[in-house]
PDB file of N, CA and C in Angstrom:
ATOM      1  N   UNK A   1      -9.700  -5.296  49.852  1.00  0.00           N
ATOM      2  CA  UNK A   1     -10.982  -4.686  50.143  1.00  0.00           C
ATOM      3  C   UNK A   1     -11.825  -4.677  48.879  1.00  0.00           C
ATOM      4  N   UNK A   2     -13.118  -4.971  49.106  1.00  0.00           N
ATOM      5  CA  UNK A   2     -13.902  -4.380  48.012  1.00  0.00           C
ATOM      6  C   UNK A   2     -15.274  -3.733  47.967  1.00  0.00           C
ATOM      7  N   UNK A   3     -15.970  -3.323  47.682  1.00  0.00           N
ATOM      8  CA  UNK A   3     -17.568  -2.552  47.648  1.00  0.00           C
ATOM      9  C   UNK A   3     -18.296  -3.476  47.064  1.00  0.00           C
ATOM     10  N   UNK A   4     -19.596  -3.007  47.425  1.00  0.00           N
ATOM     11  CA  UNK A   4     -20.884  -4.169  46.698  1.00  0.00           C
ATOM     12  C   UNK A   4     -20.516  -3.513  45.089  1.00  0.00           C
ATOM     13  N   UNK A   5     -20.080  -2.116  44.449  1.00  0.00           N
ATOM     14  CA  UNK A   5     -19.994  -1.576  43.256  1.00  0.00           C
ATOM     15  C   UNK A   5     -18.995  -3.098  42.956  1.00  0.00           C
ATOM     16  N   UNK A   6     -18.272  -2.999  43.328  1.00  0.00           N
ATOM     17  CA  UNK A   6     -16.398  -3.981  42.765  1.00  0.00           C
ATOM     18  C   UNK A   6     -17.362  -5.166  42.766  1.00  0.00           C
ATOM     19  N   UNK A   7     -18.212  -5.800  42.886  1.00  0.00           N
ATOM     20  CA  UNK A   7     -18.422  -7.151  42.968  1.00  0.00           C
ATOM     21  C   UNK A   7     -19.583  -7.587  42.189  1.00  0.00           C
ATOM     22  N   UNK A   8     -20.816  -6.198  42.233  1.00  0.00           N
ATOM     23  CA  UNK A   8     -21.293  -6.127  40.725  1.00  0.00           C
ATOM     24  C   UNK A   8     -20.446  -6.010  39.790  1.00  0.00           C
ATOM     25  N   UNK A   9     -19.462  -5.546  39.546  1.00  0.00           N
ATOM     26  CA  UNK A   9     -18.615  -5.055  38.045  1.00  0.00           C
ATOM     27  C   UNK A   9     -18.020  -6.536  37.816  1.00  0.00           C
ATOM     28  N   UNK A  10     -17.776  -7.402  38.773  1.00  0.00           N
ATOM     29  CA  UNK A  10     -16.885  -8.478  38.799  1.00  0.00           C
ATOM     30  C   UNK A  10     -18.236  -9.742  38.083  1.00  0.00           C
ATOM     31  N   UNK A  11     -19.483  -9.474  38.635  1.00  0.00           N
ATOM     32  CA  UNK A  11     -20.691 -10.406  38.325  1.00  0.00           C
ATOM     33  C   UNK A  11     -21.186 -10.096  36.883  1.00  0.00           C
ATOM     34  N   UNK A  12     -20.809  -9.396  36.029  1.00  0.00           N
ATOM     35  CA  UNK A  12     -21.266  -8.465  35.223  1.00  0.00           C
ATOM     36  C   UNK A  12     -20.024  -8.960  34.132  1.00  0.00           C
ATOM     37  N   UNK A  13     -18.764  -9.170  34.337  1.00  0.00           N
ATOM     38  CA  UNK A  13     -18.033  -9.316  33.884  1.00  0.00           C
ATOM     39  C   UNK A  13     -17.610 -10.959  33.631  1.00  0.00           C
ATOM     40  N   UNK A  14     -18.155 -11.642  34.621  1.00  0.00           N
ATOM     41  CA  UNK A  14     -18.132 -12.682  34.597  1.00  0.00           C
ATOM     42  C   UNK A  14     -19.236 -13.567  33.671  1.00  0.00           C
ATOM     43  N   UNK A  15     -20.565 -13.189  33.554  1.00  0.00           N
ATOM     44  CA  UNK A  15     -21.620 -13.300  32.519  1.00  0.00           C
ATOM     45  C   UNK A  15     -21.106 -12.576  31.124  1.00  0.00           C
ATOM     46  N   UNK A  16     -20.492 -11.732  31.024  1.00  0.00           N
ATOM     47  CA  UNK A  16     -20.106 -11.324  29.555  1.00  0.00           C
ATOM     48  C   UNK A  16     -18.704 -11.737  29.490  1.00  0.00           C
ATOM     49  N   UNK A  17     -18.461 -12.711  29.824  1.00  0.00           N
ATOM     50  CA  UNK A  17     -17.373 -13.814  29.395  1.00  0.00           C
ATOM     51  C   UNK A  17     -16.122 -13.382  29.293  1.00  0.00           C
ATOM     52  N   UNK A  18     -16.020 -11.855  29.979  1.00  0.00           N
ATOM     53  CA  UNK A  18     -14.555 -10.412  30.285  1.00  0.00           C
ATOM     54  C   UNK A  18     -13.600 -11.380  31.108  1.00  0.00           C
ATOM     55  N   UNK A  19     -14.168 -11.905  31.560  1.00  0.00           N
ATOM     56  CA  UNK A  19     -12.395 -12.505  32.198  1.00  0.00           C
ATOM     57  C   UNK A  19     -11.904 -13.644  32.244  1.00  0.00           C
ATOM     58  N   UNK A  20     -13.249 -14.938  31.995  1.00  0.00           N
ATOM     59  CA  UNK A  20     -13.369 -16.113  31.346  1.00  0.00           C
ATOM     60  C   UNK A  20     -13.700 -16.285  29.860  1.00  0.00           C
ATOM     61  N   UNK A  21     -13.356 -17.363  29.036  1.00  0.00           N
ATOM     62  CA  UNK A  21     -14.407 -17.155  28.173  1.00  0.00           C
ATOM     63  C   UNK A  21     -15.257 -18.381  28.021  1.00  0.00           C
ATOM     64  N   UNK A  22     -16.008 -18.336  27.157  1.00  0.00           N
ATOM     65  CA  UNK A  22     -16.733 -19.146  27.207  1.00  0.00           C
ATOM     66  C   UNK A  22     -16.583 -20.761  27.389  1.00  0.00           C
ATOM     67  N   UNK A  23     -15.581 -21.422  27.063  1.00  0.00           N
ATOM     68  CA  UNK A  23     -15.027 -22.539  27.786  1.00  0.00           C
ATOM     69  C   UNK A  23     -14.981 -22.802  29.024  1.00  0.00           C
ATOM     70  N   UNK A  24     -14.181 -21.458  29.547  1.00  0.00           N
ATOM     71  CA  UNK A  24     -13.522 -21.864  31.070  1.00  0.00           C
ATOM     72  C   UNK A  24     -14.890 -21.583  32.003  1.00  0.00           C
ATOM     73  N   UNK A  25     -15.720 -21.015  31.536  1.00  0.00           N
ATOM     74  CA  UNK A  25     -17.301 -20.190  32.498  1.00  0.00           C
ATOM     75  C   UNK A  25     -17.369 -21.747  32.406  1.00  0.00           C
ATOM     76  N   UNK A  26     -17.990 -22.591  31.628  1.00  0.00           N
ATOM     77  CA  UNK A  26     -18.229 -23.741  31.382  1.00  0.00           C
ATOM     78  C   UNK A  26     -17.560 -24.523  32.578  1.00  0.00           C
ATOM     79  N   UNK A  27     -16.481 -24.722  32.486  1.00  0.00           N
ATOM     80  CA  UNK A  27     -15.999 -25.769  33.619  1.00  0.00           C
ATOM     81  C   UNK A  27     -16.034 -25.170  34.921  1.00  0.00           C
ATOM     82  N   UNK A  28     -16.064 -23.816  35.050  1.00  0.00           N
ATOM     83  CA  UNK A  28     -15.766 -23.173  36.403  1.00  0.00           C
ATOM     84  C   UNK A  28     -17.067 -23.603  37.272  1.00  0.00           C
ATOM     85  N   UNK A  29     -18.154 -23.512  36.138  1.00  0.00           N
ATOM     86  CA  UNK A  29     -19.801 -23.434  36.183  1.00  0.00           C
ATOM     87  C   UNK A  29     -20.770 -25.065  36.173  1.00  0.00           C
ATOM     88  N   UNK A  30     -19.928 -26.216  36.455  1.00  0.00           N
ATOM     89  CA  UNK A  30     -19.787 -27.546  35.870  1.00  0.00           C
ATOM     90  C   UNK A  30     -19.894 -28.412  37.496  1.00  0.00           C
ATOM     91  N   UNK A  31     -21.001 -28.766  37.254  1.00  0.00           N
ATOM     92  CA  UNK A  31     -20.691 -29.944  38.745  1.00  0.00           C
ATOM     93  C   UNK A  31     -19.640 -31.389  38.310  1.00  0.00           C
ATOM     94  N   UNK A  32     -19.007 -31.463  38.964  1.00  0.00           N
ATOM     95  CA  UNK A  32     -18.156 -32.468  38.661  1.00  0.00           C
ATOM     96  C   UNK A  32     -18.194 -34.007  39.439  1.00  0.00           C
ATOM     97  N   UNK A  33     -17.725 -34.919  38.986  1.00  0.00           N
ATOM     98  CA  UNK A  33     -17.770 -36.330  39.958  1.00  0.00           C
ATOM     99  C   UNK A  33     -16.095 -36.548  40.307  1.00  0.00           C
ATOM    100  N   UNK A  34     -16.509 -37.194  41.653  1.00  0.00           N
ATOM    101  CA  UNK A  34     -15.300 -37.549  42.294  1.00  0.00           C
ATOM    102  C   UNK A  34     -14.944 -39.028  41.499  1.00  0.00           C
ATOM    103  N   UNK A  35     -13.779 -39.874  42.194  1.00  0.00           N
ATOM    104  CA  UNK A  35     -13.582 -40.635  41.378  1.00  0.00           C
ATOM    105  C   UNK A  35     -14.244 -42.187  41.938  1.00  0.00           C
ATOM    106  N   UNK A  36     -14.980 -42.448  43.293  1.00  0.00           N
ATOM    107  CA  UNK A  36     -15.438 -42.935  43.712  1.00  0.00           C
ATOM    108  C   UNK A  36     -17.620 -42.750  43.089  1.00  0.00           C
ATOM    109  N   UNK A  37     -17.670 -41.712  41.961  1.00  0.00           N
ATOM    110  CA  UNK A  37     -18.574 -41.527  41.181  1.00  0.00           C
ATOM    111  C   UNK A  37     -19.947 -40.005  41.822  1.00  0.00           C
ATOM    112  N   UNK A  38     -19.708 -39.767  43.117  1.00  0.00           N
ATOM    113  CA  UNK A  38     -20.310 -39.240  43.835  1.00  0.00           C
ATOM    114  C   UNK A  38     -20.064 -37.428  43.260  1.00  0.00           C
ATOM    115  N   UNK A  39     -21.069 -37.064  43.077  1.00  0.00           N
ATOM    116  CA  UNK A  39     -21.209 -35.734  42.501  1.00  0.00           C
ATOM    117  C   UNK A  39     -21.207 -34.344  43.606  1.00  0.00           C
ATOM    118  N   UNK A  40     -20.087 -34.073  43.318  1.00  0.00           N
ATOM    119  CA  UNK A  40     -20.254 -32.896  44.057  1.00  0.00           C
ATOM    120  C   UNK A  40     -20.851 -31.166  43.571  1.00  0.00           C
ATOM    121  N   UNK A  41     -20.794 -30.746  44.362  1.00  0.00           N
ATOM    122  CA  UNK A  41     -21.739 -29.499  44.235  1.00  0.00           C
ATOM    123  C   UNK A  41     -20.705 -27.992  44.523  1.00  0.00           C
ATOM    124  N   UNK A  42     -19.906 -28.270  43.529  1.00  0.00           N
ATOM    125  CA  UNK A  42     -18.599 -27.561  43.487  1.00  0.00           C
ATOM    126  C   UNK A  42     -17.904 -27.274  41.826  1.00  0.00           C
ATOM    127  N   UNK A  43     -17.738 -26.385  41.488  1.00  0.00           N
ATOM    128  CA  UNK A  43     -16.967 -26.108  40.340  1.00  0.00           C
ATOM    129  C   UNK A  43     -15.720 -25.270  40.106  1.00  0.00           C
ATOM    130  N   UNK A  44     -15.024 -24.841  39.353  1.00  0.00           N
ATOM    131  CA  UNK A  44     -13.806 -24.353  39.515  1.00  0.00           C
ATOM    132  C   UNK A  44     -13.928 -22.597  40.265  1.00  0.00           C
ATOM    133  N   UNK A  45     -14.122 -22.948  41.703  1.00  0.00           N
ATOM    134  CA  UNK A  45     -13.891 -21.594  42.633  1.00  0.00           C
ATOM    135  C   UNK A  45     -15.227 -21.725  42.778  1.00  0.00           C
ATOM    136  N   UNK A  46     -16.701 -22.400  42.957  1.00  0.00           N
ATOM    137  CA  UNK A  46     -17.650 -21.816  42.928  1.00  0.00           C
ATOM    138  C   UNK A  46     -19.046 -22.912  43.618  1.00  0.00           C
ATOM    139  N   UNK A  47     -19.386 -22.999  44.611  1.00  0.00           N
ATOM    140  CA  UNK A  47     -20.232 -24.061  44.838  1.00  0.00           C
ATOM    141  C   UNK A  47     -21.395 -23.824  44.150  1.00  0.00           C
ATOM    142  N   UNK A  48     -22.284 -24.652  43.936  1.00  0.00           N
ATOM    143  CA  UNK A  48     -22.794 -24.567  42.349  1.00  0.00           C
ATOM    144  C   UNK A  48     -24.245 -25.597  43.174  1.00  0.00           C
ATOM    145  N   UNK A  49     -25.032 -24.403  43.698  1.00  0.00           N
ATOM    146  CA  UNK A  49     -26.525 -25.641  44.550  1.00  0.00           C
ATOM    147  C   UNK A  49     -27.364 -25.189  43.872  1.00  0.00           C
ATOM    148  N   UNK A  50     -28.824 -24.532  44.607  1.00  0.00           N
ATOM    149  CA  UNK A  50     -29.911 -24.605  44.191  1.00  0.00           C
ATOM    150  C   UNK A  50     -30.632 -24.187  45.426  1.00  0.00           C
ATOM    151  N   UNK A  51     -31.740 -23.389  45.300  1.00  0.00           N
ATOM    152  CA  UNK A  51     -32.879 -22.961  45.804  1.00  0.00           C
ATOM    153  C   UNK A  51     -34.210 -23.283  45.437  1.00  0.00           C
ATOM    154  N   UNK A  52     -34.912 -23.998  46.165  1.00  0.00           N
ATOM    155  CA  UNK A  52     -36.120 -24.694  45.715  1.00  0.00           C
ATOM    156  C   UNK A  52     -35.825 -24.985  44.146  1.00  0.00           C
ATOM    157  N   UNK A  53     -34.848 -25.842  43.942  1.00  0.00           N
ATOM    158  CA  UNK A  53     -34.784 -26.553  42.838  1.00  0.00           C
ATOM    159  C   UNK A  53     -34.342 -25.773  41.524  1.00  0.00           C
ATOM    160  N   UNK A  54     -33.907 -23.923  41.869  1.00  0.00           N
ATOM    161  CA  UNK A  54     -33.906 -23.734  40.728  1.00  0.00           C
ATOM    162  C   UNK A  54     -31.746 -23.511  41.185  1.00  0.00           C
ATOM    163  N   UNK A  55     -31.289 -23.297  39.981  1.00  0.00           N
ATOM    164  CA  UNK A  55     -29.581 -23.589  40.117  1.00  0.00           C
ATOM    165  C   UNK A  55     -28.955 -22.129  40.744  1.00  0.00           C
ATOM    166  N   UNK A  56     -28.330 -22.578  41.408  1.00  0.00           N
ATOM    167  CA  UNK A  56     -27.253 -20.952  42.219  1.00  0.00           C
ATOM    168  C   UNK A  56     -25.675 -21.194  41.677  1.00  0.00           C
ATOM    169  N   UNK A  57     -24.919 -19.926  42.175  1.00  0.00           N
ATOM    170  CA  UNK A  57     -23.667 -19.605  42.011  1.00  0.00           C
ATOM    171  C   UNK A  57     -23.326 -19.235  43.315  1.00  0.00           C
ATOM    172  N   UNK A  58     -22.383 -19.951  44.211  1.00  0.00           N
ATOM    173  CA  UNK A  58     -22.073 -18.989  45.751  1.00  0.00           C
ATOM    174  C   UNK A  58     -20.679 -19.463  45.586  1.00  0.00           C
ATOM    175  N   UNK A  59     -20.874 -18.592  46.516  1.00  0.00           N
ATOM    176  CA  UNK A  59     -19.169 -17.404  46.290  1.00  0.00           C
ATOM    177  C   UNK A  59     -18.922 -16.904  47.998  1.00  0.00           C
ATOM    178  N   UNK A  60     -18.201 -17.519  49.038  1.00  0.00           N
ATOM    179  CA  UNK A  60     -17.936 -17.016  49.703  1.00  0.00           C
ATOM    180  C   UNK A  60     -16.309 -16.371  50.278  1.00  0.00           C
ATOM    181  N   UNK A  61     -16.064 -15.602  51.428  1.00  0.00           N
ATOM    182  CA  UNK A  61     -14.788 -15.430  51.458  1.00  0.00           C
ATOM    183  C   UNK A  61     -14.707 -14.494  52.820  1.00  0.00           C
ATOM    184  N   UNK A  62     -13.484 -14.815  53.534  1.00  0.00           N
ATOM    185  CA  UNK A  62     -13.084 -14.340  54.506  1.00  0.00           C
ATOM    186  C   UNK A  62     -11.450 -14.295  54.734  1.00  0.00           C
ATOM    187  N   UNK A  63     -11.472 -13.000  55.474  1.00  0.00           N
ATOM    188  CA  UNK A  63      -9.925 -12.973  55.985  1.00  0.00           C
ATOM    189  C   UNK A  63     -10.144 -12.081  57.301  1.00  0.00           C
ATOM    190  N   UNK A  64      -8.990 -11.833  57.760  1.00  0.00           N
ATOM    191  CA  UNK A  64      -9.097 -11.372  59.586  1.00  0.00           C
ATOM    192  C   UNK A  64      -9.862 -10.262  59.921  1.00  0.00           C
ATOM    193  N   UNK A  65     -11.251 -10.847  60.238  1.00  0.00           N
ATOM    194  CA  UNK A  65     -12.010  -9.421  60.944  1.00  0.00           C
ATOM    195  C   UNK A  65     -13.283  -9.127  59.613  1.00  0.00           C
ATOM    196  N   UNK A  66     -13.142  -9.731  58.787  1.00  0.00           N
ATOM    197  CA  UNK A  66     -14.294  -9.659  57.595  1.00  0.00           C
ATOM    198  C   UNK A  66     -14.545 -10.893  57.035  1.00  0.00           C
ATOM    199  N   UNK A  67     -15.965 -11.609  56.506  1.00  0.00           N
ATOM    200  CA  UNK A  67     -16.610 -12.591  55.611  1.00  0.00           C
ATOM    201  C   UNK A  67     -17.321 -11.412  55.063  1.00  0.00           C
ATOM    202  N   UNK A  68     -17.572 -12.543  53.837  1.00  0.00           N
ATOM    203  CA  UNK A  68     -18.736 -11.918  52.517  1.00  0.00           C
ATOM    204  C   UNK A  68     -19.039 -13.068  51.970  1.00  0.00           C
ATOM    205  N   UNK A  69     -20.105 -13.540  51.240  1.00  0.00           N
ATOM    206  CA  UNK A  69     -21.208 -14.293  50.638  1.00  0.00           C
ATOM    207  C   UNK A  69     -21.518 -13.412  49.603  1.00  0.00           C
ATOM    208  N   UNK A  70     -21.552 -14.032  48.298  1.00  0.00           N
ATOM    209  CA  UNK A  70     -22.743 -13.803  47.248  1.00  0.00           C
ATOM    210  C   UNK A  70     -23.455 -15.172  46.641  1.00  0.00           C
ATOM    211  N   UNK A  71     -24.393 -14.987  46.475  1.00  0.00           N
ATOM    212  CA  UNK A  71     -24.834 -15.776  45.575  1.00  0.00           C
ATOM    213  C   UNK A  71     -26.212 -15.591  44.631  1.00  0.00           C
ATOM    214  N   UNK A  72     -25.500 -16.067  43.053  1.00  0.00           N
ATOM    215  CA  UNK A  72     -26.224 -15.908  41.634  1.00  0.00           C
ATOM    216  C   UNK A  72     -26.960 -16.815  41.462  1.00  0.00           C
ATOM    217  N   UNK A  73     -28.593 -16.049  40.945  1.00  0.00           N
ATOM    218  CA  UNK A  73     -28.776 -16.978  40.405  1.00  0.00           C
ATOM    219  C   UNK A  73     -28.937 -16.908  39.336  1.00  0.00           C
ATOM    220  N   UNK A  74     -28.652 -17.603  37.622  1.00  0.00           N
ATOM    221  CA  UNK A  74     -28.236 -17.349  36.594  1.00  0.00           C
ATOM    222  C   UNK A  74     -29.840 -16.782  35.861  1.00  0.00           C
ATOM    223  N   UNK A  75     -30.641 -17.882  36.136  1.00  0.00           N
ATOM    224  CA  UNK A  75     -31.921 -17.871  35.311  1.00  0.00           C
ATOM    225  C   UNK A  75     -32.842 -16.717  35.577  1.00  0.00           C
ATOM    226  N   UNK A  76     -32.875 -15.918  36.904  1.00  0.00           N
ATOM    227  CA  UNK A  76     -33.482 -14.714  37.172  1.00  0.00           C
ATOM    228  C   UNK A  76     -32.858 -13.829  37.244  1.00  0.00           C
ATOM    229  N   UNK A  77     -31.267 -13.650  37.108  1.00  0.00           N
ATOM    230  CA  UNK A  77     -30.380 -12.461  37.050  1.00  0.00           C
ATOM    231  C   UNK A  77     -30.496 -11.647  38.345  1.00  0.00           C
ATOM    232  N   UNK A  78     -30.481 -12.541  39.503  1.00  0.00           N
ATOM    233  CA  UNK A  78     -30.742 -12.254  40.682  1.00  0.00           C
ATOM    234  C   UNK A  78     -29.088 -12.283  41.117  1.00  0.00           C
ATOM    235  N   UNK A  79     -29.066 -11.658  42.125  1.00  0.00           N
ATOM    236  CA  UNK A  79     -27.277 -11.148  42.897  1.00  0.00           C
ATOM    237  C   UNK A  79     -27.260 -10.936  44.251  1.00  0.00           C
ATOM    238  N   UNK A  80     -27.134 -11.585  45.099  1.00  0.00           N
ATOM    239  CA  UNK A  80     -27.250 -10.973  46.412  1.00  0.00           C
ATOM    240  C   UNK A  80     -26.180 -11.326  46.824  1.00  0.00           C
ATOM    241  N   UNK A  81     -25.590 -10.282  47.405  1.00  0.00           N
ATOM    242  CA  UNK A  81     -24.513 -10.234  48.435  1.00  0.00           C
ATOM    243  C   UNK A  81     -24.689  -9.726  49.782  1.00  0.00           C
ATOM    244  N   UNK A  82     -23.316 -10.051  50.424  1.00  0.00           N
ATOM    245  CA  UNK A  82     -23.452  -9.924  51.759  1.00  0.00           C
ATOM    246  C   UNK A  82     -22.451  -9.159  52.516  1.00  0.00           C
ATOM    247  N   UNK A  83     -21.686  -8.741  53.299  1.00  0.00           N
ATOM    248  CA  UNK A  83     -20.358  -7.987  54.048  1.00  0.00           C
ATOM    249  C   UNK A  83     -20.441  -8.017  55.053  1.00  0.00           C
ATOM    250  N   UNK A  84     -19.731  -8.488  56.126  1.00  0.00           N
ATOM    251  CA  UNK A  84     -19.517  -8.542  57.964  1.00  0.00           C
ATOM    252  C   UNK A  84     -18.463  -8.358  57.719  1.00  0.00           C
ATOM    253  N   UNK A  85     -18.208  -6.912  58.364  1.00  0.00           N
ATOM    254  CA  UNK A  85     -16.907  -6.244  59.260  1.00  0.00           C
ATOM    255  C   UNK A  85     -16.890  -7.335  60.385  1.00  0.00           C
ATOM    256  N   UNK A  86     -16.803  -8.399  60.914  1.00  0.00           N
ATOM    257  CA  UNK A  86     -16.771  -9.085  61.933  1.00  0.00           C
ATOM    258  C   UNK A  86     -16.499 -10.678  61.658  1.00  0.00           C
ATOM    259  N   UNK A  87     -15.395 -10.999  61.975  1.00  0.00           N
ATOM    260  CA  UNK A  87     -15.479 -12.774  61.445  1.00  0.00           C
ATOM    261  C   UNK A  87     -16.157 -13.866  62.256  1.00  0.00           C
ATOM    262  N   UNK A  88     -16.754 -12.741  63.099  1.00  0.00           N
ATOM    263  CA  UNK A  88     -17.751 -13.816  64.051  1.00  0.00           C
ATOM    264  C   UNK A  88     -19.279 -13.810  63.808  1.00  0.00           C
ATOM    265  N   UNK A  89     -19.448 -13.163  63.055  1.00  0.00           N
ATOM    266  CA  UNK A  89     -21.108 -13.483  62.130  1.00  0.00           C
ATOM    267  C   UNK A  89     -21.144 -13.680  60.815  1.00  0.00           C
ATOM    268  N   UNK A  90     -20.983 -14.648  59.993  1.00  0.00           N
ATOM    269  CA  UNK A  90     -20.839 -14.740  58.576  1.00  0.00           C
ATOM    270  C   UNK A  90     -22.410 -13.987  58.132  1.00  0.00           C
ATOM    271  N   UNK A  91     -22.325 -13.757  56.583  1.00  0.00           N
ATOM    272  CA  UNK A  91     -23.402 -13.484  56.281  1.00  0.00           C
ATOM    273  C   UNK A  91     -24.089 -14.550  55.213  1.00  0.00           C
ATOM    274  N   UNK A  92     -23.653 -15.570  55.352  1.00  0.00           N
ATOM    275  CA  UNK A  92     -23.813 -16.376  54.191  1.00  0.00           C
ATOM    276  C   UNK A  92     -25.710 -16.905  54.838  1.00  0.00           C
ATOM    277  N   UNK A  93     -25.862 -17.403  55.626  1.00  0.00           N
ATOM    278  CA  UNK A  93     -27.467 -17.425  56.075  1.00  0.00           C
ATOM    279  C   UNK A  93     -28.187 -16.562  55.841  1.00  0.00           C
ATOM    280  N   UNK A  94     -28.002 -15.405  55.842  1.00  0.00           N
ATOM    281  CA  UNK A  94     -28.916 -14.116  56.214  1.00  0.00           C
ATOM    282  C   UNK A  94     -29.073 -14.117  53.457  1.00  0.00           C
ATOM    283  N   UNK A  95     -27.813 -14.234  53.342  1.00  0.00           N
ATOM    284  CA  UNK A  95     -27.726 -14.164  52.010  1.00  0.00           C
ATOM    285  C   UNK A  95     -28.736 -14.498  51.175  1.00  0.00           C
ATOM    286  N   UNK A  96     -28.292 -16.668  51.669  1.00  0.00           N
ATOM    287  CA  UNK A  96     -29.426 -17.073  50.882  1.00  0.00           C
ATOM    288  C   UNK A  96     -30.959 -16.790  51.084  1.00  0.00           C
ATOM    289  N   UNK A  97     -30.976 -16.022  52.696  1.00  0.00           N
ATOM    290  CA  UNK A  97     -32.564 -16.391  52.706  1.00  0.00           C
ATOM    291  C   UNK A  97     -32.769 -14.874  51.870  1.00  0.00           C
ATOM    292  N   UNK A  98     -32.099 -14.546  51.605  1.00  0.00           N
ATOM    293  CA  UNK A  98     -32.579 -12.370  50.770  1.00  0.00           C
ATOM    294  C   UNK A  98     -33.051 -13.133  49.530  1.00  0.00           C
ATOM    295  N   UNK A  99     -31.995 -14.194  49.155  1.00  0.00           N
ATOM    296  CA  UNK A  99     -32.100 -14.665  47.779  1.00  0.00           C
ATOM    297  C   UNK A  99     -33.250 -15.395  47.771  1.00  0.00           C
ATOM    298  N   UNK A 100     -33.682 -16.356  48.782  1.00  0.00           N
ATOM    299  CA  UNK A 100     -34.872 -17.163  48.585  1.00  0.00           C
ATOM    300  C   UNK A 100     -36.182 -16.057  48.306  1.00  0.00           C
ATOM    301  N   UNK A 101     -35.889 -14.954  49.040  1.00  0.00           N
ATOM    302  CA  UNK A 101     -37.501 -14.180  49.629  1.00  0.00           C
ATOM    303  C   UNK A 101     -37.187 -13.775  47.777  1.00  0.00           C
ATOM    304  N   UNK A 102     -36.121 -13.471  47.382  1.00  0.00           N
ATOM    305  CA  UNK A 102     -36.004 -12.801  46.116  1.00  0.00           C
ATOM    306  C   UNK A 102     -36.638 -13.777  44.834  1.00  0.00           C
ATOM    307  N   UNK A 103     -36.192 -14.761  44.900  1.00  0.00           N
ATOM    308  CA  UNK A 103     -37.180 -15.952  44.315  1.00  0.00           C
ATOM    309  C   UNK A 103     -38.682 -15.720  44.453  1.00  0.00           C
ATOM    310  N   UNK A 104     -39.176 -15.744  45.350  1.00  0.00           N
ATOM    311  CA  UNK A 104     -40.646 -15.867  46.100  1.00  0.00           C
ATOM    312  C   UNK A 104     -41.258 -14.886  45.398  1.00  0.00           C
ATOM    313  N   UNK A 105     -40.517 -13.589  45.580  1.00  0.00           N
ATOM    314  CA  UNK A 105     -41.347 -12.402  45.338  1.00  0.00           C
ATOM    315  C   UNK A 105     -41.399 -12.707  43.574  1.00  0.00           C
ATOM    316  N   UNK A 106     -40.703 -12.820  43.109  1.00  0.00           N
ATOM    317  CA  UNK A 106     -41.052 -13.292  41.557  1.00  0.00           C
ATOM    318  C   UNK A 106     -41.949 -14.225  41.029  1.00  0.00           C
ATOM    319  N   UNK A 107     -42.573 -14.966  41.479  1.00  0.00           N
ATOM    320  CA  UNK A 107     -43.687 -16.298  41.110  1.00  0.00           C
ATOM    321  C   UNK A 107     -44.528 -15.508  41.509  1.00  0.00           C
TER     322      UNK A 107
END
């Protein structure tokens, strides 16, 4: 189990380099190529896209009867997360668009 508190402390900890350090943030944080040359949009535990062009961190996860979504974005110190008591509505849609409007409202 965890709280939106446990997952700020975990986002917080993860930028001040507490449980990685600065190397491993690096590769975790790293788009990588397959070996056929094709770049994926994945890093160690972390799909690694973009919102109107600017770079994200998402983070999703589920087990029986609960999903959760977060996703960072590094350059505005933006955090949105998500929680469904229910494994039949993810919140990962509803996430990015908090995060997009959260973008928007900043320009």
């Amino acid at each position: 189990m965890s709280t939106l508190d446990d997952m700020l402390k975990w986002q917080i900890a993860l930028n001040q380099n507490l449980l990685l350090n600065q190397k491993e943030s690096t590769k975790a944080f790293t788009k990588y190529k397959l070996n056929n040359g094709e770049e994926i949009e994945y890093g160690y535990g972390w799909h690694l896209k973009n919102i109107n062009g600017i770079p994200t961190r998402e983070h999703g996860g589920s087990i029986f009867g609960f999903k959760s979504m977060g996703v960072y974005i590094p350059s505005k110190d933006i955090y949105v997360l998500g929680f469904s008591n229910c494994d039949c509505n993810s919140p990962t849609q509803v996430v990015k668009d908090i995060a997009e409007l959260a973008l928007k409202n900043l320009q």
